[in-house]
PDB file of N, CA and C in Angstrom:
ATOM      1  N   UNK A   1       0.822  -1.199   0.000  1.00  0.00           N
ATOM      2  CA  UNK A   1       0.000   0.000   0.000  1.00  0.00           C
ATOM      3  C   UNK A   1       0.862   1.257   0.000  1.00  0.00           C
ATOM      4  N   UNK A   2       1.911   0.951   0.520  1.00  0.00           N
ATOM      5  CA  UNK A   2       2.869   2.369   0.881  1.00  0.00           C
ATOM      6  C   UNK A   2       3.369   2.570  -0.384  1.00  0.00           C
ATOM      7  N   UNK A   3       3.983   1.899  -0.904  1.00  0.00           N
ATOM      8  CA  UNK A   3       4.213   1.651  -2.439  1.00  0.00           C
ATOM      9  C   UNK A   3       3.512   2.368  -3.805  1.00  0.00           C
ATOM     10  N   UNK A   4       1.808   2.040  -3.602  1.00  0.00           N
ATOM     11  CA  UNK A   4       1.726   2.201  -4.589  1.00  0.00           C
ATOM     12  C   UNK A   4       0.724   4.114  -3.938  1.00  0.00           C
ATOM     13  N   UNK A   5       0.781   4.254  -2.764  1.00  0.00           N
ATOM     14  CA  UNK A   5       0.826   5.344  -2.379  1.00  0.00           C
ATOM     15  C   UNK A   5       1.712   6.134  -2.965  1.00  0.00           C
ATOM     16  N   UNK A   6       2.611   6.074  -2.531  1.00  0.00           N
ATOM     17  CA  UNK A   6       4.310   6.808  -3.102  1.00  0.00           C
ATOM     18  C   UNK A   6       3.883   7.322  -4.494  1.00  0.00           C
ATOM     19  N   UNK A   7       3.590   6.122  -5.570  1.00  0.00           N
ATOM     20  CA  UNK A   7       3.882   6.054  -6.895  1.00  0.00           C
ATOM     21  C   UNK A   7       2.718   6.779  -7.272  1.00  0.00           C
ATOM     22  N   UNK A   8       1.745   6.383  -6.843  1.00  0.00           N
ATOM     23  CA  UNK A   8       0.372   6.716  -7.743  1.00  0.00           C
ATOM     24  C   UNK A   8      -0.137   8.552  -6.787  1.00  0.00           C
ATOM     25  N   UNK A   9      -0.650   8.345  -5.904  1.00  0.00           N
ATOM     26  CA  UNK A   9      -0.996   9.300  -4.913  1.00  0.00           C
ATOM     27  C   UNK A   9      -0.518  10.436  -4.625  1.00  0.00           C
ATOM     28  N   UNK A  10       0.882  10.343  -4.743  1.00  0.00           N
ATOM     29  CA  UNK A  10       1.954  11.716  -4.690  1.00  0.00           C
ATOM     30  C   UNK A  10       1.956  12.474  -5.888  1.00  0.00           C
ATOM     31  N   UNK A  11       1.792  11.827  -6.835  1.00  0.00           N
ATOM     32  CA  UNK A  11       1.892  12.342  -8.112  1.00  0.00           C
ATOM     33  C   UNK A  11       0.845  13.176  -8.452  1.00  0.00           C
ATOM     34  N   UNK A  12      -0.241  12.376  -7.996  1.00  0.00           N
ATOM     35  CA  UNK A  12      -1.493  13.462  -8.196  1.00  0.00           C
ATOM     36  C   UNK A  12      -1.574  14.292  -7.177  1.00  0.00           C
ATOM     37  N   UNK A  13      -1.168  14.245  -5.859  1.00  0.00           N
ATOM     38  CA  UNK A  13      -1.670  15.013  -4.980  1.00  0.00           C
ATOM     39  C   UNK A  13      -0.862  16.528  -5.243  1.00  0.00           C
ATOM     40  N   UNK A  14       0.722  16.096  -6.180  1.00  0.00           N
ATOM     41  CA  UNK A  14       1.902  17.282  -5.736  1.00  0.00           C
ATOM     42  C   UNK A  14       1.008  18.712  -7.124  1.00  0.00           C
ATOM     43  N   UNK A  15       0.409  18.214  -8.085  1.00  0.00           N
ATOM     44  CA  UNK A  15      -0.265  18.840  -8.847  1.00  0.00           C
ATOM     45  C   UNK A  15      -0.835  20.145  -8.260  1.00  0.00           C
ATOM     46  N   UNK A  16      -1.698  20.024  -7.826  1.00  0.00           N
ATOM     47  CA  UNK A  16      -2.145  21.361  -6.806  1.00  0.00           C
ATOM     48  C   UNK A  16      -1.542  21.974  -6.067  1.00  0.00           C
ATOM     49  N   UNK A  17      -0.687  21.342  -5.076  1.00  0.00           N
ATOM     50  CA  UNK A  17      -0.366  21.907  -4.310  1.00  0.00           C
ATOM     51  C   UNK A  17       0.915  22.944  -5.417  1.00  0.00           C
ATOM     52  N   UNK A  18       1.608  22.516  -5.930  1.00  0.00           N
ATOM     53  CA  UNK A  18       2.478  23.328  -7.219  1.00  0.00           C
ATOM     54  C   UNK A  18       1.832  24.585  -7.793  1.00  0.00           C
ATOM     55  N   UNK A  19       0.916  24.305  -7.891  1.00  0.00           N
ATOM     56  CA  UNK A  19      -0.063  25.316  -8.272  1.00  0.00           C
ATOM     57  C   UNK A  19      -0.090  26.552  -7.416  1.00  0.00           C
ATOM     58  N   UNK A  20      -0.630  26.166  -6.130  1.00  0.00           N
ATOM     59  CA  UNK A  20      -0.964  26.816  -4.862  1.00  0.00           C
ATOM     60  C   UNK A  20       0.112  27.852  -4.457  1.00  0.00           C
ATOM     61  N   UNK A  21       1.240  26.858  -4.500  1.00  0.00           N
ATOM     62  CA  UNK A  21       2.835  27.477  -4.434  1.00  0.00           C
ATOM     63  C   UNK A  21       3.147  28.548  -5.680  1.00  0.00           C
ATOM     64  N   UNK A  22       2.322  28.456  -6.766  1.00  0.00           N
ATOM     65  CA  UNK A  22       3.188  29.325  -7.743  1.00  0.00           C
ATOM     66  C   UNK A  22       2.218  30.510  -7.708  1.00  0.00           C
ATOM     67  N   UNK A  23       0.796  30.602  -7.524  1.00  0.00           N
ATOM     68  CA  UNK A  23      -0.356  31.835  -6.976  1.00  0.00           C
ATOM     69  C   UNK A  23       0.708  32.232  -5.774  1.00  0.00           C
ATOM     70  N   UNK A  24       0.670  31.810  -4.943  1.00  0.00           N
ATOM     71  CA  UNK A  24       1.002  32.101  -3.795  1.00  0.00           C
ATOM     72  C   UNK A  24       2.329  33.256  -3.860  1.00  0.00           C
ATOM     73  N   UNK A  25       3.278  33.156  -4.430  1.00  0.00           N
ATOM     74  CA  UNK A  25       4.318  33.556  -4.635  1.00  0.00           C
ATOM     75  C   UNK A  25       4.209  35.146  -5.042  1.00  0.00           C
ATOM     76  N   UNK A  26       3.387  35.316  -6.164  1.00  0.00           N
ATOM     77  CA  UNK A  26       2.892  36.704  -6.392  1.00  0.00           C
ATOM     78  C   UNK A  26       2.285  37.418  -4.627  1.00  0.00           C
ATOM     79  N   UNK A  27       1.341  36.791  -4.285  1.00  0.00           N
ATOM     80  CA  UNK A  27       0.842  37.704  -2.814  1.00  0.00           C
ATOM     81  C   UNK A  27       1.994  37.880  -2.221  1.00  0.00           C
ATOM     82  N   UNK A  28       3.169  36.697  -2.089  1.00  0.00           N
ATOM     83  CA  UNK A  28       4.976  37.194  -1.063  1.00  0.00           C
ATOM     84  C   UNK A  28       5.113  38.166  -1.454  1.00  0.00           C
ATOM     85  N   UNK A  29       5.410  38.668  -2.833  1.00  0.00           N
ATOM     86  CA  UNK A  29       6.110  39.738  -3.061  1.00  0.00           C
ATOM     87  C   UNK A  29       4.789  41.036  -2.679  1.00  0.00           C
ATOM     88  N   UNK A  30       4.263  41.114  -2.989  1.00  0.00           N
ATOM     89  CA  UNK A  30       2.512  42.120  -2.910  1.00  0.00           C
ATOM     90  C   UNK A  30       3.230  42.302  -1.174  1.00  0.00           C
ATOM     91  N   UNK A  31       3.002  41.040  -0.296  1.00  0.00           N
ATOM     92  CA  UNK A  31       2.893  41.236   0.959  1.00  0.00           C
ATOM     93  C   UNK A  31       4.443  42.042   1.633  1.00  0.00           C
ATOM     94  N   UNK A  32       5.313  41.162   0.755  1.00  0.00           N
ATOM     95  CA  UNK A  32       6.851  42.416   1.704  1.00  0.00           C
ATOM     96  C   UNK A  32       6.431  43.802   1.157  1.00  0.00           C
ATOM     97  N   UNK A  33       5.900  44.388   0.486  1.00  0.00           N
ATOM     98  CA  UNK A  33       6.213  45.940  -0.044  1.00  0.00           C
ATOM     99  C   UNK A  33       5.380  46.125   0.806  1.00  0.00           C
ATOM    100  N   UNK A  34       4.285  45.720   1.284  1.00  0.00           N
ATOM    101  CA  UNK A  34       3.694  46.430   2.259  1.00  0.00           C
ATOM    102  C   UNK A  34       4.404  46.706   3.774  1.00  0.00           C
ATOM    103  N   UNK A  35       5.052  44.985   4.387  1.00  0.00           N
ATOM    104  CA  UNK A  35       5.344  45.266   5.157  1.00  0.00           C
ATOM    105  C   UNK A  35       6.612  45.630   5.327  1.00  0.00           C
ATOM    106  N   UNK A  36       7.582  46.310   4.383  1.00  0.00           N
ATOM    107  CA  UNK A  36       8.651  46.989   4.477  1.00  0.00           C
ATOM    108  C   UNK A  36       8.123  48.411   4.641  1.00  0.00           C
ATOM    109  N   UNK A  37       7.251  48.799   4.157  1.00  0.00           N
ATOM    110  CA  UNK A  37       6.909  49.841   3.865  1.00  0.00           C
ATOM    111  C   UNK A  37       6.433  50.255   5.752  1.00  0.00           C
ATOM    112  N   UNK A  38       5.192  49.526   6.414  1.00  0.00           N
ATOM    113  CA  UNK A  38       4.443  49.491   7.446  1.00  0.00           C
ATOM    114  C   UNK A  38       5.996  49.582   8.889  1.00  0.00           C
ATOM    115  N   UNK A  39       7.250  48.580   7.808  1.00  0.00           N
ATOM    116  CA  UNK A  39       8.546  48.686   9.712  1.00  0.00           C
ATOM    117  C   UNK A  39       9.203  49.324   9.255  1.00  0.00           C
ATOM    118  N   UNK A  40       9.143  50.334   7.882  1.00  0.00           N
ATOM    119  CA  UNK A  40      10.435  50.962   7.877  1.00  0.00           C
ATOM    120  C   UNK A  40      11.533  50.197   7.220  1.00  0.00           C
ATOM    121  N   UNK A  41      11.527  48.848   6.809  1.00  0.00           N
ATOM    122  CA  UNK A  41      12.667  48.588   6.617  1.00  0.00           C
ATOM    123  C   UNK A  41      13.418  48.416   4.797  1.00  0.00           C
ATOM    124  N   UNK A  42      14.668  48.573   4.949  1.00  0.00           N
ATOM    125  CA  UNK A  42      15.262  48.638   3.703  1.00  0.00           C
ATOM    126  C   UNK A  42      15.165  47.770   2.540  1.00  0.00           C
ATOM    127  N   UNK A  43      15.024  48.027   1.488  1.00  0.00           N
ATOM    128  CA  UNK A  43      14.456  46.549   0.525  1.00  0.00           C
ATOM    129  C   UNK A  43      14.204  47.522  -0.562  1.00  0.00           C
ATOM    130  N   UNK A  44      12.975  46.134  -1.464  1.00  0.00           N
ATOM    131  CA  UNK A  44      12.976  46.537  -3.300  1.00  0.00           C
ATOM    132  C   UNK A  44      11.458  47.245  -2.443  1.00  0.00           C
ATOM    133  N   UNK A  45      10.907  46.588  -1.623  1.00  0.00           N
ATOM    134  CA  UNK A  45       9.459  47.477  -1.248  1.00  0.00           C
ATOM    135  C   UNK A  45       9.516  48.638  -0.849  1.00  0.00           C
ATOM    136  N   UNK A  46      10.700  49.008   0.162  1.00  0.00           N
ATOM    137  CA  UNK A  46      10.334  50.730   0.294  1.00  0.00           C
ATOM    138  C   UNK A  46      11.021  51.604  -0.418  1.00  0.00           C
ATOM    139  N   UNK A  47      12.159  50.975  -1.453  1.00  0.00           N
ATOM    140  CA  UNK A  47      12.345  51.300  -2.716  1.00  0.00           C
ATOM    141  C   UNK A  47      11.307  52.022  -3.630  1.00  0.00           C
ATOM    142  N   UNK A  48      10.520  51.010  -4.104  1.00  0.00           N
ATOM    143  CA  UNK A  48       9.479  50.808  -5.027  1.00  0.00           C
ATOM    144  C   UNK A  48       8.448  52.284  -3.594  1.00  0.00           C
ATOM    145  N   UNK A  49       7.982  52.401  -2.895  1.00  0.00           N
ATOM    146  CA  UNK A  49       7.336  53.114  -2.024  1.00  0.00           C
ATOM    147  C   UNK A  49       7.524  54.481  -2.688  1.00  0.00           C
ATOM    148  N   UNK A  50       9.289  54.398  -2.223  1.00  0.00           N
ATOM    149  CA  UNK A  50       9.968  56.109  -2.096  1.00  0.00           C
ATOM    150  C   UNK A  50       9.623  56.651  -3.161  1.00  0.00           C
ATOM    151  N   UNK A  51      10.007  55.541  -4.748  1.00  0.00           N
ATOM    152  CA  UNK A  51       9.906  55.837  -6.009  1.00  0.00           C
ATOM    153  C   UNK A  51       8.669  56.919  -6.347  1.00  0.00           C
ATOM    154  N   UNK A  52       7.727  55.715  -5.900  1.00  0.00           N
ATOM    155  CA  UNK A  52       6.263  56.101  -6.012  1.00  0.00           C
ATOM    156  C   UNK A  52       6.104  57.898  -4.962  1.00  0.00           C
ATOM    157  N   UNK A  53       6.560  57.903  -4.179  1.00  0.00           N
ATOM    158  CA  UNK A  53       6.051  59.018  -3.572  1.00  0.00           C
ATOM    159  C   UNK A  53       7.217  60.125  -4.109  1.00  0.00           C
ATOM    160  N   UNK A  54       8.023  60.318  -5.021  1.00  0.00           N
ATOM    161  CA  UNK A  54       8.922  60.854  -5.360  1.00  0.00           C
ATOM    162  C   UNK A  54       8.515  61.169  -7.012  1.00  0.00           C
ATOM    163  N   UNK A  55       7.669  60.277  -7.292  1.00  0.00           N
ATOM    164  CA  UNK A  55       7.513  60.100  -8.731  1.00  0.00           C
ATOM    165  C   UNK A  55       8.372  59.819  -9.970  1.00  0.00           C
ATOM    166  N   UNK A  56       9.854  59.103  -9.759  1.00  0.00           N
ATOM    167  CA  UNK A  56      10.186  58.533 -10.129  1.00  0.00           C
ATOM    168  C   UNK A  56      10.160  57.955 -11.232  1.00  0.00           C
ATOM    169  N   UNK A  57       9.595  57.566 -12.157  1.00  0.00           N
ATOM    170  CA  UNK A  57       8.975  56.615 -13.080  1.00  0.00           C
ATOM    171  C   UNK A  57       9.648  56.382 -13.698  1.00  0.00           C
ATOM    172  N   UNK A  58      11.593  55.952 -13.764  1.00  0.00           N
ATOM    173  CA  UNK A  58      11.914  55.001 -14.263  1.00  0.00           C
ATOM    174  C   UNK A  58      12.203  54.115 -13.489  1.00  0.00           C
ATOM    175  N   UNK A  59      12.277  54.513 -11.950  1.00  0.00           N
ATOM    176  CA  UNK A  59      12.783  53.443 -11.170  1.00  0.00           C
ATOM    177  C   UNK A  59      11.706  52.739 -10.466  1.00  0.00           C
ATOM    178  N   UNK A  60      10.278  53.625 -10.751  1.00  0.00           N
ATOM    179  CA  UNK A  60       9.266  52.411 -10.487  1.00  0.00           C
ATOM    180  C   UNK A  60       9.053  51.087 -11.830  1.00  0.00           C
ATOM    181  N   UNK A  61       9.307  51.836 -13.148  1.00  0.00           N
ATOM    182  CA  UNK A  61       9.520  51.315 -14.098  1.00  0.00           C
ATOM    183  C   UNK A  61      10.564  50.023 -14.389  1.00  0.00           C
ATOM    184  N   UNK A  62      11.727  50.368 -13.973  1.00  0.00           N
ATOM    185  CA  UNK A  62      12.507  49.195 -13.405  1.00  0.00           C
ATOM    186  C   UNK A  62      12.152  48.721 -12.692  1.00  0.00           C
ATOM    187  N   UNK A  63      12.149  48.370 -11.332  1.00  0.00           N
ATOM    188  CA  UNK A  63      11.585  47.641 -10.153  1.00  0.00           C
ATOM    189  C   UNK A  63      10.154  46.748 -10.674  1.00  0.00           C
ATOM    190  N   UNK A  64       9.322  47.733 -11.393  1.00  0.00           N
ATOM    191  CA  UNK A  64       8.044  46.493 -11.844  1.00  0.00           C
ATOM    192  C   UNK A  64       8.799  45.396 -12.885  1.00  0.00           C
ATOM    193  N   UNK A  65       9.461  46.092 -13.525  1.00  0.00           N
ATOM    194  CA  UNK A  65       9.964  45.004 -14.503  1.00  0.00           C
ATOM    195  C   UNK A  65      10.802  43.789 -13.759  1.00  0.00           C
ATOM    196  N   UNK A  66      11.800  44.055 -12.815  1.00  0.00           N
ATOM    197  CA  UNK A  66      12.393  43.305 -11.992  1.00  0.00           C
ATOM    198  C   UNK A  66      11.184  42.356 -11.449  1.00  0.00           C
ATOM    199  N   UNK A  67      10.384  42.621 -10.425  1.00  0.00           N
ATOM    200  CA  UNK A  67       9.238  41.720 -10.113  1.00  0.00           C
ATOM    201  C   UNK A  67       8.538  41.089 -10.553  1.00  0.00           C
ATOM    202  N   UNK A  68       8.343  41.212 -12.166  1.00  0.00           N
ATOM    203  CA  UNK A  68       7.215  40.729 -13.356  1.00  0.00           C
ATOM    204  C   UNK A  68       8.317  39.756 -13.560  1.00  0.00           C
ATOM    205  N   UNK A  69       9.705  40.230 -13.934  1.00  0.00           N
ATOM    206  CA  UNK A  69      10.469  38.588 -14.253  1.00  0.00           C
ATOM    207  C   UNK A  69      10.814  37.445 -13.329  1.00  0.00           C
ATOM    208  N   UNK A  70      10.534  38.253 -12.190  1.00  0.00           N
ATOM    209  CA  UNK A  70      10.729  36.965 -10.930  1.00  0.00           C
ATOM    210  C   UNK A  70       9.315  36.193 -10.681  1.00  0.00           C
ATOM    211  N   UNK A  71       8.464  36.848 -11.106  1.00  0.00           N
ATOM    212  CA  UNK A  71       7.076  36.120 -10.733  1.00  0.00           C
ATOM    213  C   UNK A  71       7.022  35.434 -12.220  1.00  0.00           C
ATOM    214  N   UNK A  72       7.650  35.626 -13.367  1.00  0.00           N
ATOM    215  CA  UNK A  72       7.874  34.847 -15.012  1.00  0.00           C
ATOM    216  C   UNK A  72       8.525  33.829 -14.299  1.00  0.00           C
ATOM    217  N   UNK A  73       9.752  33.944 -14.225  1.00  0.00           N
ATOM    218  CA  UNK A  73      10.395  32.879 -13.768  1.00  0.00           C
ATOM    219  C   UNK A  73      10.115  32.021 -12.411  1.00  0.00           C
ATOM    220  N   UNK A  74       9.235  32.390 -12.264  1.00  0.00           N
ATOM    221  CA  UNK A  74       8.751  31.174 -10.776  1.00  0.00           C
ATOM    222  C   UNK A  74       7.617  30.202 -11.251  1.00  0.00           C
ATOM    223  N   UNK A  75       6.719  31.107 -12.659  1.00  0.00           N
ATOM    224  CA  UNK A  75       5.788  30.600 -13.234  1.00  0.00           C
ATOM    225  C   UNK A  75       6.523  29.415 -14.206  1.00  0.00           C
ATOM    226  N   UNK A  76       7.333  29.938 -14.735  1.00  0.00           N
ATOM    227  CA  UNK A  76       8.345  28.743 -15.637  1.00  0.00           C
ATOM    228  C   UNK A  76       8.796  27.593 -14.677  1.00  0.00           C
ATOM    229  N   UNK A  77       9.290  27.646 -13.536  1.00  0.00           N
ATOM    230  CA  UNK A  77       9.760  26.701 -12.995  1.00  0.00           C
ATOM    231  C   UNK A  77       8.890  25.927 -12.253  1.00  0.00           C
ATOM    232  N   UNK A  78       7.515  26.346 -12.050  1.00  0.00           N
ATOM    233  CA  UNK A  78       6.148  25.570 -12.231  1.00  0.00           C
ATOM    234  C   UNK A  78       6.129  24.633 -12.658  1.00  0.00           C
ATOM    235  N   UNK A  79       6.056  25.197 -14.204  1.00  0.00           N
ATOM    236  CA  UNK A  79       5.468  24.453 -15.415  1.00  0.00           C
ATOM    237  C   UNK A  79       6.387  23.199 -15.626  1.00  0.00           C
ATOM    238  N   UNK A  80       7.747  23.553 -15.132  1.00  0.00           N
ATOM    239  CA  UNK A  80       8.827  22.371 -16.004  1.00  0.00           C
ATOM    240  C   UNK A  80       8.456  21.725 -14.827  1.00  0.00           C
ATOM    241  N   UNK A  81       8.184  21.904 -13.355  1.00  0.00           N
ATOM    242  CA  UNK A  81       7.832  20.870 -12.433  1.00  0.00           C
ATOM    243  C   UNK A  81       6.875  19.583 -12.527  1.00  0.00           C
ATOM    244  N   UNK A  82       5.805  20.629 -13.077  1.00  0.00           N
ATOM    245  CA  UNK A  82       4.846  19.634 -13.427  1.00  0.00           C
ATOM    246  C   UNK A  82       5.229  18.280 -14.268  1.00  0.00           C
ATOM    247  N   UNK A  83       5.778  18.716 -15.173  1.00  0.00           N
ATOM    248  CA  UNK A  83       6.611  17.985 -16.084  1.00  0.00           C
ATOM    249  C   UNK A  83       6.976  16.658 -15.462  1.00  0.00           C
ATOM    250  N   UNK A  84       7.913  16.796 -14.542  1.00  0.00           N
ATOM    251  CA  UNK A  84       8.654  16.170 -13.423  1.00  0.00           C
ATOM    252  C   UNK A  84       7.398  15.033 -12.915  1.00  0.00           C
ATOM    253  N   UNK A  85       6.393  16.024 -12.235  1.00  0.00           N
ATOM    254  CA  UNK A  85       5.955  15.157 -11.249  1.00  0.00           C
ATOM    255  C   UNK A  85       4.518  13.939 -12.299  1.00  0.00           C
ATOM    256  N   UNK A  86       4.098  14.909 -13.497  1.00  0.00           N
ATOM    257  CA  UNK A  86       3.001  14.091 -14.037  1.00  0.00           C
ATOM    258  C   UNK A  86       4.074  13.784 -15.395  1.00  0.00           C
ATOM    259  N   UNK A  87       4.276  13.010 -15.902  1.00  0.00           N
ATOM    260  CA  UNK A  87       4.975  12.748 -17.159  1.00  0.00           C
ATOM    261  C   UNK A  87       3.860  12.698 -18.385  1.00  0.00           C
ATOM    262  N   UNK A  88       2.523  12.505 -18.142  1.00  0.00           N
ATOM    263  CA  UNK A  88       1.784  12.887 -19.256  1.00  0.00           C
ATOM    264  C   UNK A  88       1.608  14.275 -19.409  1.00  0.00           C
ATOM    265  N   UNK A  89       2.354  15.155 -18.964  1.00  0.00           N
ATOM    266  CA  UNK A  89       2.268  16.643 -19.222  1.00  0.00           C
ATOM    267  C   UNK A  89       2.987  17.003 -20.122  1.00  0.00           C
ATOM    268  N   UNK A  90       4.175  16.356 -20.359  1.00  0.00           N
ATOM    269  CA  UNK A  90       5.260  16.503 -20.978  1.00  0.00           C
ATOM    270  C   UNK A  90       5.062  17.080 -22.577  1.00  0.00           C
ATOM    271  N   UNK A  91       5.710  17.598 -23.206  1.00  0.00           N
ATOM    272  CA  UNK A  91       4.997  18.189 -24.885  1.00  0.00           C
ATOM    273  C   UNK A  91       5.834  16.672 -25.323  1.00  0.00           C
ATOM    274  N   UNK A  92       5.217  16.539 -26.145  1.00  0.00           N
ATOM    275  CA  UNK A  92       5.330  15.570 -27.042  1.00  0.00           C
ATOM    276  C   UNK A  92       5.698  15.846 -28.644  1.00  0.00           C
ATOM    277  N   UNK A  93       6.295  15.216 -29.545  1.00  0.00           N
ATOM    278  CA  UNK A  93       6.779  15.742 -30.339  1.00  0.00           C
ATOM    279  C   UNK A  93       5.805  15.772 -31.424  1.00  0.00           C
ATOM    280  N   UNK A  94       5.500  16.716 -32.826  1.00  0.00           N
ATOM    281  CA  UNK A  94       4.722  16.887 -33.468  1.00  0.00           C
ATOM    282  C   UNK A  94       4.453  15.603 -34.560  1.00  0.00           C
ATOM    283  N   UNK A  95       3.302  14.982 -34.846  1.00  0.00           N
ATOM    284  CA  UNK A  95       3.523  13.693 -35.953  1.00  0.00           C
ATOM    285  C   UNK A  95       2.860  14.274 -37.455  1.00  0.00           C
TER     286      UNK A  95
END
C-alpha cells in the first residue's frame, strides 16, 4: 500500500499543491512591499514606495519590470515541475 501510495498518490496530490505554491508567490512579493513599507525597513518594497512618492517613473519602471520577471520565472519553474511530477504533461513531439 505504501508503495503504490508513493507512486500513484503523490503524483497526483503534488499537482495542486504546485499550483498553490506558484499563486502564492505573487501575494509574497505584494505582501513584503507592504510590510517593508508598514517597519520601515530597507528593501525593493520601500524602494518601489519612495519611487512612487517621489515620482520617479523610471525606477518604479525598473523595479516592476524586476518583479514581473521573478514572478515569469517562478511561473516557468512551475510548469517544467509539473513535467517532473506528471509525465503525461510533458509536450510531445509533433507527428
Amino acid at each position: 500500500m505504501g508503495e503504490a501510495m508513493r507512486r500513484h498518490g503523490m503524483r497526483n496530490a503534488l499537482l495542486p499543491v504546485l499550483t498553490i505554491l506558484e499563486l502564492q508567490f505573487a501575494f509574497l512579493i505584494a505582501g513584503t512591499i507592504i510590510v517593508k513599507n508598514v517597519f520601515y525597513l530597507p528593501g525593493l518594497g520601500r524602494l518601489i514606495f519612495m519611487a512612487i512618492s517621489q515620482r520617479d517613473l523610471i525606477l518604479v519602471r525598473g523595479a516592476t519590470i524586476i518583479l514581473i520577471i521573478a514572478v515569469t520565472l517562478i511561473m516557468l519553474l512551475t510548469d517544467l515541475a509539473y513535467g517532473l511530477v506528471n509525465p503525461q504533461l510533458r509536450a510531445r513531439p509533433a507527428s
